[in-house]
C-alpha atoms as a PDB file:
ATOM      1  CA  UNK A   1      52.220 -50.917 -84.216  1.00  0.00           C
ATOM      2  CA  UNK A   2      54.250 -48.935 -81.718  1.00  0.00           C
ATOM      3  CA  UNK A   3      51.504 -46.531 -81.188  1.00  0.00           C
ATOM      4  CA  UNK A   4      49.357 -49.996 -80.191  1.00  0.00           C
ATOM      5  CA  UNK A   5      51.541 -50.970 -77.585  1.00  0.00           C
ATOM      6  CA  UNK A   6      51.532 -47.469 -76.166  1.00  0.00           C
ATOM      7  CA  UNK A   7      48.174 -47.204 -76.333  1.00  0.00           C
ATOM      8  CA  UNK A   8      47.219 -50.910 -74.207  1.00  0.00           C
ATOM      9  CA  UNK A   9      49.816 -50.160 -71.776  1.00  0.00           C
ATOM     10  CA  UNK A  10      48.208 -46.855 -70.808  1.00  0.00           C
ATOM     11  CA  UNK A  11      44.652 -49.386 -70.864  1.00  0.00           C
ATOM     12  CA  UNK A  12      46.857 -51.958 -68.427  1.00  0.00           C
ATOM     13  CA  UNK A  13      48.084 -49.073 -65.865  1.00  0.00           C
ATOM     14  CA  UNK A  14      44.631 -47.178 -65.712  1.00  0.00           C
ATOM     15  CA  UNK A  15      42.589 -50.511 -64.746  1.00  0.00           C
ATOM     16  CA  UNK A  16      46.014 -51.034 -62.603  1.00  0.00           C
ATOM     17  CA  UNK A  17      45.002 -48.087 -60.789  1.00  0.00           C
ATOM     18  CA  UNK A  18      41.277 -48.215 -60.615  1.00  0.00           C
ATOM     19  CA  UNK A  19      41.474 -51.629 -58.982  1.00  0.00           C
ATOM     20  CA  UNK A  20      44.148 -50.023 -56.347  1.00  0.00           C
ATOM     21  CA  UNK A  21      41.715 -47.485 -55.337  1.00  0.00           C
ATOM     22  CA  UNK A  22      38.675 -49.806 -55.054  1.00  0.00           C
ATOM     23  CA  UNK A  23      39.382 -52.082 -51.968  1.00  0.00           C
ATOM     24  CA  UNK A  24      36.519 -52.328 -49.890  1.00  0.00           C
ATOM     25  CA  UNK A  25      35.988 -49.917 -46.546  1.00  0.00           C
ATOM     26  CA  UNK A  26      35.392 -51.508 -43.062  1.00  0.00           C
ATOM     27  CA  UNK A  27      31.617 -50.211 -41.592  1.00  0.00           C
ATOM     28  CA  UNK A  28      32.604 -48.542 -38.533  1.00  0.00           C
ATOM     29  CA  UNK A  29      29.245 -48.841 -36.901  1.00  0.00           C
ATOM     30  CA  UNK A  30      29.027 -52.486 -37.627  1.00  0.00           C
ATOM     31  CA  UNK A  31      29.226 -53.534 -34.256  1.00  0.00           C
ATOM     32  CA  UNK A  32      26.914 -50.829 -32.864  1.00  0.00           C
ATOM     33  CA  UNK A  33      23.462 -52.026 -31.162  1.00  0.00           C
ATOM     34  CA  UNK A  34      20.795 -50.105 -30.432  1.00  0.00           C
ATOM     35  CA  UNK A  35      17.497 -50.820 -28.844  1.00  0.00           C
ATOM     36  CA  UNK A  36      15.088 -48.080 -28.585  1.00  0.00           C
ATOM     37  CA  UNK A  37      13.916 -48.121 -24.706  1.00  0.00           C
ATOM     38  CA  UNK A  38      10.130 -48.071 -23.843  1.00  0.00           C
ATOM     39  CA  UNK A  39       8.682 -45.757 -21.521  1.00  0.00           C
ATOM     40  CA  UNK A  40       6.561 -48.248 -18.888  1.00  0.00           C
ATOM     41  CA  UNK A  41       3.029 -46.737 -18.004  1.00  0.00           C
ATOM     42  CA  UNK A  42       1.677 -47.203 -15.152  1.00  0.00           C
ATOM     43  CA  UNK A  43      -2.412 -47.114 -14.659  1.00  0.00           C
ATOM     44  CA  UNK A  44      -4.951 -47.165 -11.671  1.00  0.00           C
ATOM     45  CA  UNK A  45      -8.125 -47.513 -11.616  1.00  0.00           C
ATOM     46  CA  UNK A  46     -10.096 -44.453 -10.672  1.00  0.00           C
ATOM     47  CA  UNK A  47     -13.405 -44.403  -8.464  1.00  0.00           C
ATOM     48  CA  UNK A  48     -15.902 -42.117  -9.475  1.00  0.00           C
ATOM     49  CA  UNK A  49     -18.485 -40.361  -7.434  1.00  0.00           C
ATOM     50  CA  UNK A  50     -21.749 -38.637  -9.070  1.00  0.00           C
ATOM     51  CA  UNK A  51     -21.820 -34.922  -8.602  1.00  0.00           C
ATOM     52  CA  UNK A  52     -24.602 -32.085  -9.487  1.00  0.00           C
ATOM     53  CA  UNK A  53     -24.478 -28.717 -10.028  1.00  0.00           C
ATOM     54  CA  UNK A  54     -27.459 -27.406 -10.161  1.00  0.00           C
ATOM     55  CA  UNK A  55     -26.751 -23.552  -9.906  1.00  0.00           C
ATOM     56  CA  UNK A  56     -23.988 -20.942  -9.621  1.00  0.00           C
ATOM     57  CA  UNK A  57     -24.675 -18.145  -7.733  1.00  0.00           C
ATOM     58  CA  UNK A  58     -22.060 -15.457  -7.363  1.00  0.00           C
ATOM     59  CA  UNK A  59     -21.788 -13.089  -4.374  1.00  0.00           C
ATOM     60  CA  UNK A  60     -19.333 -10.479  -2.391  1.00  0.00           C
ATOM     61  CA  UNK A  61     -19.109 -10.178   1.061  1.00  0.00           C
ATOM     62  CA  UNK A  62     -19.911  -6.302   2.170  1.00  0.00           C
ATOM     63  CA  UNK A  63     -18.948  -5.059   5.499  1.00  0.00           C
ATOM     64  CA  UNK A  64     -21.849  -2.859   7.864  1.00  0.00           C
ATOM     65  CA  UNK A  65     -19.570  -0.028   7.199  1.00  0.00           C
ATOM     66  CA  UNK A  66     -16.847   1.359   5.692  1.00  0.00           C
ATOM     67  CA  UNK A  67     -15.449   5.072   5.579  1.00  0.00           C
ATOM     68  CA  UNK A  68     -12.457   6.972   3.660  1.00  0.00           C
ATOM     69  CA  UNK A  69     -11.400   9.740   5.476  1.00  0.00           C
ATOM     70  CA  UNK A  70      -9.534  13.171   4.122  1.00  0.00           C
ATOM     71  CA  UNK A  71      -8.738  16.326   6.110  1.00  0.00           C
ATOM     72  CA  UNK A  72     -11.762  18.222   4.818  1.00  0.00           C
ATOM     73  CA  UNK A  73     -10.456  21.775   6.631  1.00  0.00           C
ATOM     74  CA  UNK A  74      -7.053  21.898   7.038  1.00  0.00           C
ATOM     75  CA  UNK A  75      -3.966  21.551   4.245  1.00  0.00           C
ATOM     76  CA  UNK A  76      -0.201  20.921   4.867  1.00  0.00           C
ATOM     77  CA  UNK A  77       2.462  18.383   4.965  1.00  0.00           C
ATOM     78  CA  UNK A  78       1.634  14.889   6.292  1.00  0.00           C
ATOM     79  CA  UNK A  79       3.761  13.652   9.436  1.00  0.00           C
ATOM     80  CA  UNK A  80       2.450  10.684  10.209  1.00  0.00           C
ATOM     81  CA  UNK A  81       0.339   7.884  10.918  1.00  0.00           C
ATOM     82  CA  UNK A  82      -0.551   7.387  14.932  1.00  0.00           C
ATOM     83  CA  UNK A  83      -1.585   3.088  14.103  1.00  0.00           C
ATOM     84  CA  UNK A  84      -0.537   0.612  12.216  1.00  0.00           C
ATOM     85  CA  UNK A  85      -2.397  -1.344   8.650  1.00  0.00           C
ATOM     86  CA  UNK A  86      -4.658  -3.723  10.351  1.00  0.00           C
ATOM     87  CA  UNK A  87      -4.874  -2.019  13.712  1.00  0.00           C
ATOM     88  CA  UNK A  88      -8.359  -1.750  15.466  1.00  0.00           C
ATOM     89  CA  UNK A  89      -9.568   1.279  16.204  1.00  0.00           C
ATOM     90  CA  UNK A  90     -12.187   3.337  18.342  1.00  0.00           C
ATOM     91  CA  UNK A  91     -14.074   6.420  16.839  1.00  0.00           C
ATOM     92  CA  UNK A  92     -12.551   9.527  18.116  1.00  0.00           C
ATOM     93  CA  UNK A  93      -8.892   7.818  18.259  1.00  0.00           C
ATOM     94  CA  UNK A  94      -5.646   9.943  16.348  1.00  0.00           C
ATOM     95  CA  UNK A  95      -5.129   7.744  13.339  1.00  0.00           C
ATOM     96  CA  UNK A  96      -2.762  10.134  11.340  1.00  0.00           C
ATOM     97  CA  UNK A  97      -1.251  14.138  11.572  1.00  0.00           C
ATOM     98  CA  UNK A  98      -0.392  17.087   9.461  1.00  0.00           C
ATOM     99  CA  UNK A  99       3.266  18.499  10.341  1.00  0.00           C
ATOM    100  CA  UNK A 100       2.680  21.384  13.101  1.00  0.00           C
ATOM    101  CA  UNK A 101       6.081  23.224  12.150  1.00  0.00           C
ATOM    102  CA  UNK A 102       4.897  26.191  10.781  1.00  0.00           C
ATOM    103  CA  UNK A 103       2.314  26.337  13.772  1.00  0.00           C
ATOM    104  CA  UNK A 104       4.780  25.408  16.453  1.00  0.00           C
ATOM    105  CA  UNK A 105       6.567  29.163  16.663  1.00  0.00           C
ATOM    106  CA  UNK A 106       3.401  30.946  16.344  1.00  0.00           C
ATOM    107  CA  UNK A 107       1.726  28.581  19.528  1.00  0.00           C
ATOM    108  CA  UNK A 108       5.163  29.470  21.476  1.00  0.00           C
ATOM    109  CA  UNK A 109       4.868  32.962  21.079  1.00  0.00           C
ATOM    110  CA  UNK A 110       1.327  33.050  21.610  1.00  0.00           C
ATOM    111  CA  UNK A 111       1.411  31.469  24.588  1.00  0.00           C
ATOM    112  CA  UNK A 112       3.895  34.271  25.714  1.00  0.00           C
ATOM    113  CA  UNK A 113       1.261  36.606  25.076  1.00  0.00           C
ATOM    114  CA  UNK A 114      -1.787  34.756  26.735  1.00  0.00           C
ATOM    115  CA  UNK A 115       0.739  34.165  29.741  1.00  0.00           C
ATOM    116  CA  UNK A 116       1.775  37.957  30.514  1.00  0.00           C
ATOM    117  CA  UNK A 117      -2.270  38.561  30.089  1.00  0.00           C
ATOM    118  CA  UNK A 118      -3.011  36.414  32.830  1.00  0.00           C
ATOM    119  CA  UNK A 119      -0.605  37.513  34.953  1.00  0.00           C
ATOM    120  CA  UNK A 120      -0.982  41.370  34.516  1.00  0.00           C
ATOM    121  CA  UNK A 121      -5.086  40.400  34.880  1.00  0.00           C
ATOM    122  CA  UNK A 122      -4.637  38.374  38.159  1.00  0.00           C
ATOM    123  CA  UNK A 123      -2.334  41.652  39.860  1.00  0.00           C
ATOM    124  CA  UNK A 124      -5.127  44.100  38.952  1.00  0.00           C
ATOM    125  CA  UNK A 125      -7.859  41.773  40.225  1.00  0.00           C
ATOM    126  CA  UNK A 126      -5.937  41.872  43.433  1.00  0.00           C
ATOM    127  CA  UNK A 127      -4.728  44.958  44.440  1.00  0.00           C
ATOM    128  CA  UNK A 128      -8.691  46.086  43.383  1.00  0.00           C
ATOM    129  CA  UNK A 129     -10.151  43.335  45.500  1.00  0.00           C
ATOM    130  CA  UNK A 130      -7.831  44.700  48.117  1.00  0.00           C
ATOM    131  CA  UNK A 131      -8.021  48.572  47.746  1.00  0.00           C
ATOM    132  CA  UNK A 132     -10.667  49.343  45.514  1.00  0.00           C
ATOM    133  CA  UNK A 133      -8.825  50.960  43.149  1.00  0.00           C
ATOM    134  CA  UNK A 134      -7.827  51.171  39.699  1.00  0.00           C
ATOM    135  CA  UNK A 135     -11.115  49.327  38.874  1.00  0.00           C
ATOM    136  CA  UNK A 136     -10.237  50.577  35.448  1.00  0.00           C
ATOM    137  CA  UNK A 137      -7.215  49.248  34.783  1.00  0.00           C
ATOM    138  CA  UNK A 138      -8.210  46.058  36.551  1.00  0.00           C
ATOM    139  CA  UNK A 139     -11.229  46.056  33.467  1.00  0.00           C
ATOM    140  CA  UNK A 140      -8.668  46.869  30.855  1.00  0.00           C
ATOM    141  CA  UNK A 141      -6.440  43.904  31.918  1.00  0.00           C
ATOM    142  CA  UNK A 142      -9.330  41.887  32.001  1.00  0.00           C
ATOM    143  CA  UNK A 143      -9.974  42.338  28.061  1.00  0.00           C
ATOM    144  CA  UNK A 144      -6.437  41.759  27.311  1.00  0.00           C
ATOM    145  CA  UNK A 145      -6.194  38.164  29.187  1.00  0.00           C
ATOM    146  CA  UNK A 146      -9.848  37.224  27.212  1.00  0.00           C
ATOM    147  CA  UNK A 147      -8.013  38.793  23.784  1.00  0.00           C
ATOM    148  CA  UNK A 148      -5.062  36.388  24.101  1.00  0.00           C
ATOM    149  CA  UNK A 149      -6.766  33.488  25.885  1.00  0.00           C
ATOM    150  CA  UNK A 150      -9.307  33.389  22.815  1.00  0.00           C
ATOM    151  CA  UNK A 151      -6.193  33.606  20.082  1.00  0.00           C
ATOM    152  CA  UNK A 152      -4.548  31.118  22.201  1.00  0.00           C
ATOM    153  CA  UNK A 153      -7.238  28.386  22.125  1.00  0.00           C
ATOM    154  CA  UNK A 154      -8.011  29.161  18.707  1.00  0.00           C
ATOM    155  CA  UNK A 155      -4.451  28.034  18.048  1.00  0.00           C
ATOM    156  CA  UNK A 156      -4.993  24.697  20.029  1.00  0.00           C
ATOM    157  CA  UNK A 157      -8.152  24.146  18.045  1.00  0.00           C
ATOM    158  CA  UNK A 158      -5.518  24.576  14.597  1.00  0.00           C
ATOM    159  CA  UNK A 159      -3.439  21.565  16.537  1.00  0.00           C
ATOM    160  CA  UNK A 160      -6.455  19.784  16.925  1.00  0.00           C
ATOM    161  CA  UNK A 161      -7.351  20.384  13.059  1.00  0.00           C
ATOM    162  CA  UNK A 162      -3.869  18.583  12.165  1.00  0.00           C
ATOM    163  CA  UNK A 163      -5.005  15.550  13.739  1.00  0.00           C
ATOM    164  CA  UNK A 164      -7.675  12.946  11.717  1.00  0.00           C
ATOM    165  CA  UNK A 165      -9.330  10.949  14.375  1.00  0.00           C
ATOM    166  CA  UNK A 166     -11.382   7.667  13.452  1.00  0.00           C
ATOM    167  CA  UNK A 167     -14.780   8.371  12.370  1.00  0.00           C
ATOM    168  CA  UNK A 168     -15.621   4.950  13.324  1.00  0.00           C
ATOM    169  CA  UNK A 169     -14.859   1.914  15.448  1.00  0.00           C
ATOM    170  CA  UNK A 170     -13.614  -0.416  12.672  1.00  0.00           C
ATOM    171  CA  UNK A 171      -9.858  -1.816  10.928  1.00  0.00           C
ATOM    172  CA  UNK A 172      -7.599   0.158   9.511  1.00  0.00           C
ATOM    173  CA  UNK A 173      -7.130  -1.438   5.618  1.00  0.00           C
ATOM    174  CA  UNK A 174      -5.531   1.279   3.604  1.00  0.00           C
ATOM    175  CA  UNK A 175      -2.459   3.815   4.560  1.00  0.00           C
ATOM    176  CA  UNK A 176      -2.047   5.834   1.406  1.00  0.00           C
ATOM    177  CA  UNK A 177       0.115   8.651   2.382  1.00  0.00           C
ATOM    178  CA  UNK A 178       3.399   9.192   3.042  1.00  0.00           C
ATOM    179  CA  UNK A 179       5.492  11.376   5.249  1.00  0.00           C
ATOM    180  CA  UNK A 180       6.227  15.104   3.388  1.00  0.00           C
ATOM    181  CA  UNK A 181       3.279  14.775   1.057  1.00  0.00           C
ATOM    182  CA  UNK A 182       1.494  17.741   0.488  1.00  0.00           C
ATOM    183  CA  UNK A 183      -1.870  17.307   1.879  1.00  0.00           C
ATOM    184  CA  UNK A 184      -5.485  18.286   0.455  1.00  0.00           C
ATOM    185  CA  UNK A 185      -9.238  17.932   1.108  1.00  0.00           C
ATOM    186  CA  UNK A 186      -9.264  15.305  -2.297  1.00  0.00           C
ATOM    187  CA  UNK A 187      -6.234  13.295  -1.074  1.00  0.00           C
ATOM    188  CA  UNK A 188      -7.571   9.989   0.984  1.00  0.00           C
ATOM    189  CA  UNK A 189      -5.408   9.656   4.433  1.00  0.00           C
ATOM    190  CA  UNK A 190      -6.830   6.476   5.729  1.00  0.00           C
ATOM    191  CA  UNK A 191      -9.688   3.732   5.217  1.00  0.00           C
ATOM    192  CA  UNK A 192     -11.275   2.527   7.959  1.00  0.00           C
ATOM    193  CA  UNK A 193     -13.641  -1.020   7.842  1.00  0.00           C
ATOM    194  CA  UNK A 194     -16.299  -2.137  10.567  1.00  0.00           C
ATOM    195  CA  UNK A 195     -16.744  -5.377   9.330  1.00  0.00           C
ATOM    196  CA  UNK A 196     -18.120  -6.782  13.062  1.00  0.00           C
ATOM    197  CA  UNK A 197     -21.089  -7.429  10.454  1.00  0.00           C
ATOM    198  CA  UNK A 198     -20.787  -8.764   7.394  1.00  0.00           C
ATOM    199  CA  UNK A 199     -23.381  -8.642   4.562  1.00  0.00           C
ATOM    200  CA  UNK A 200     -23.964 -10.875   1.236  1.00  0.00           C
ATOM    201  CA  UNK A 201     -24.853  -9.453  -1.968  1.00  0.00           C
ATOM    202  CA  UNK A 202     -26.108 -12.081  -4.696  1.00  0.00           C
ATOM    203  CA  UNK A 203     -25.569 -10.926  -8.235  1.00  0.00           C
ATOM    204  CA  UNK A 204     -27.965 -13.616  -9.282  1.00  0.00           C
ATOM    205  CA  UNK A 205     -31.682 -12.683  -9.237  1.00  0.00           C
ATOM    206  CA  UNK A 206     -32.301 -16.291  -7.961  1.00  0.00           C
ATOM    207  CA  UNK A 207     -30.935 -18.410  -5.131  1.00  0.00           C
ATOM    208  CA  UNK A 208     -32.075 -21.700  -3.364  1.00  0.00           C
ATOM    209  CA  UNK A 209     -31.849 -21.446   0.347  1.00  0.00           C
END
């Protein structure tokens, strides 16, 4: 009978407990609202105007001439260009030039040379022309100015060499060196465009005029 007792009082305190632990929890988002929002889209109406295409005809646009120049003769280090991308330009002008540095000592002494010539050549002629004399020497000096005057130009015609002049009258579109690159007949220095004409290729075998 004891062991009864026990037992329903341990009965009384559980369902004691379990009805403790059961009260019943607030919603916390009871009083939240929500109301998705609508995007509003606005229309207009749209007038449409009739189109045909009756044929695509593809062209480019080609110039009356257009030239890429190189040094063909002469090698070295490039300087310089003498105009500016875009510039307009006559045949015959300087549009770029090698570095003369290693020709620069050689012209000064050279010029040394074909200057003492002349002089020495111009005395002779003169005291001959005066005396009569020394016809000789005055022959010998003579072949000595024409040695170094002919070394000397031939030197100017090297300085001219350095310099690429325009082959054409035209624009100047392309500037693809730079100064200190080493410079050779396959390297391009400078495109030049005439495009005071312009011509139009059709790819298409067909146009409508």
């Amino acid at each position: 009978m004891k062991k009864k007792l026990i037992i329903l009082l341990l009965i009384a305190i559980f369902i004691w407990m379990l009805s403790a632990c059961t009260k019943t929890l607030e919603d916390p988002f009871k009083d939240f609202d929500y109301e998705k929002a609508v995007d509003e889209i606005e229309s207009y109406p749209v007038e449409r105007q009739d189109f045909e295409i009756t044929k695509v005809i593809f062209a480019k646009s080609i110039p009356i001439a257009k030239t890429t120049q190189y040094y063909e003769e002469v090698t070295g280090y490039f300087k310089e260009y003498k105009v500016d991308l875009l510039s307009e330009v006559k045949a015959g002008d300087v549009v770029a030039i090698l570095d003369s540095g290693s020709l620069d000592k050689k012209f000064r002494d050279q010029t040394i040379k074909y200057e003492k010539a002349r002089l020495k050549y111009e005395k002779a002629k003169m005291e001959y022309e005066t005396t009569g004399k020394n016809e000789s020497y005055m022959l010998s000096a003579k072949l000595d100015f024409e040695y170094e005057e002919l070394k000397y130009n031939e030197i100017l015609d090297q300085y001219s060499a350095l310099e690429l002049k325009a082959a054409l009258d035209g624009v100047v579109t392309k500037m693809p060196a730079n100064p200190g690159d080493f410079i050779n007949s396959k390297k391009p220095i400078v495109e030049i465009v005439d495009d005071s004409e312009i011509y139009v290729s059709f790819d298409s075998k067909e146009s409508q005029g």
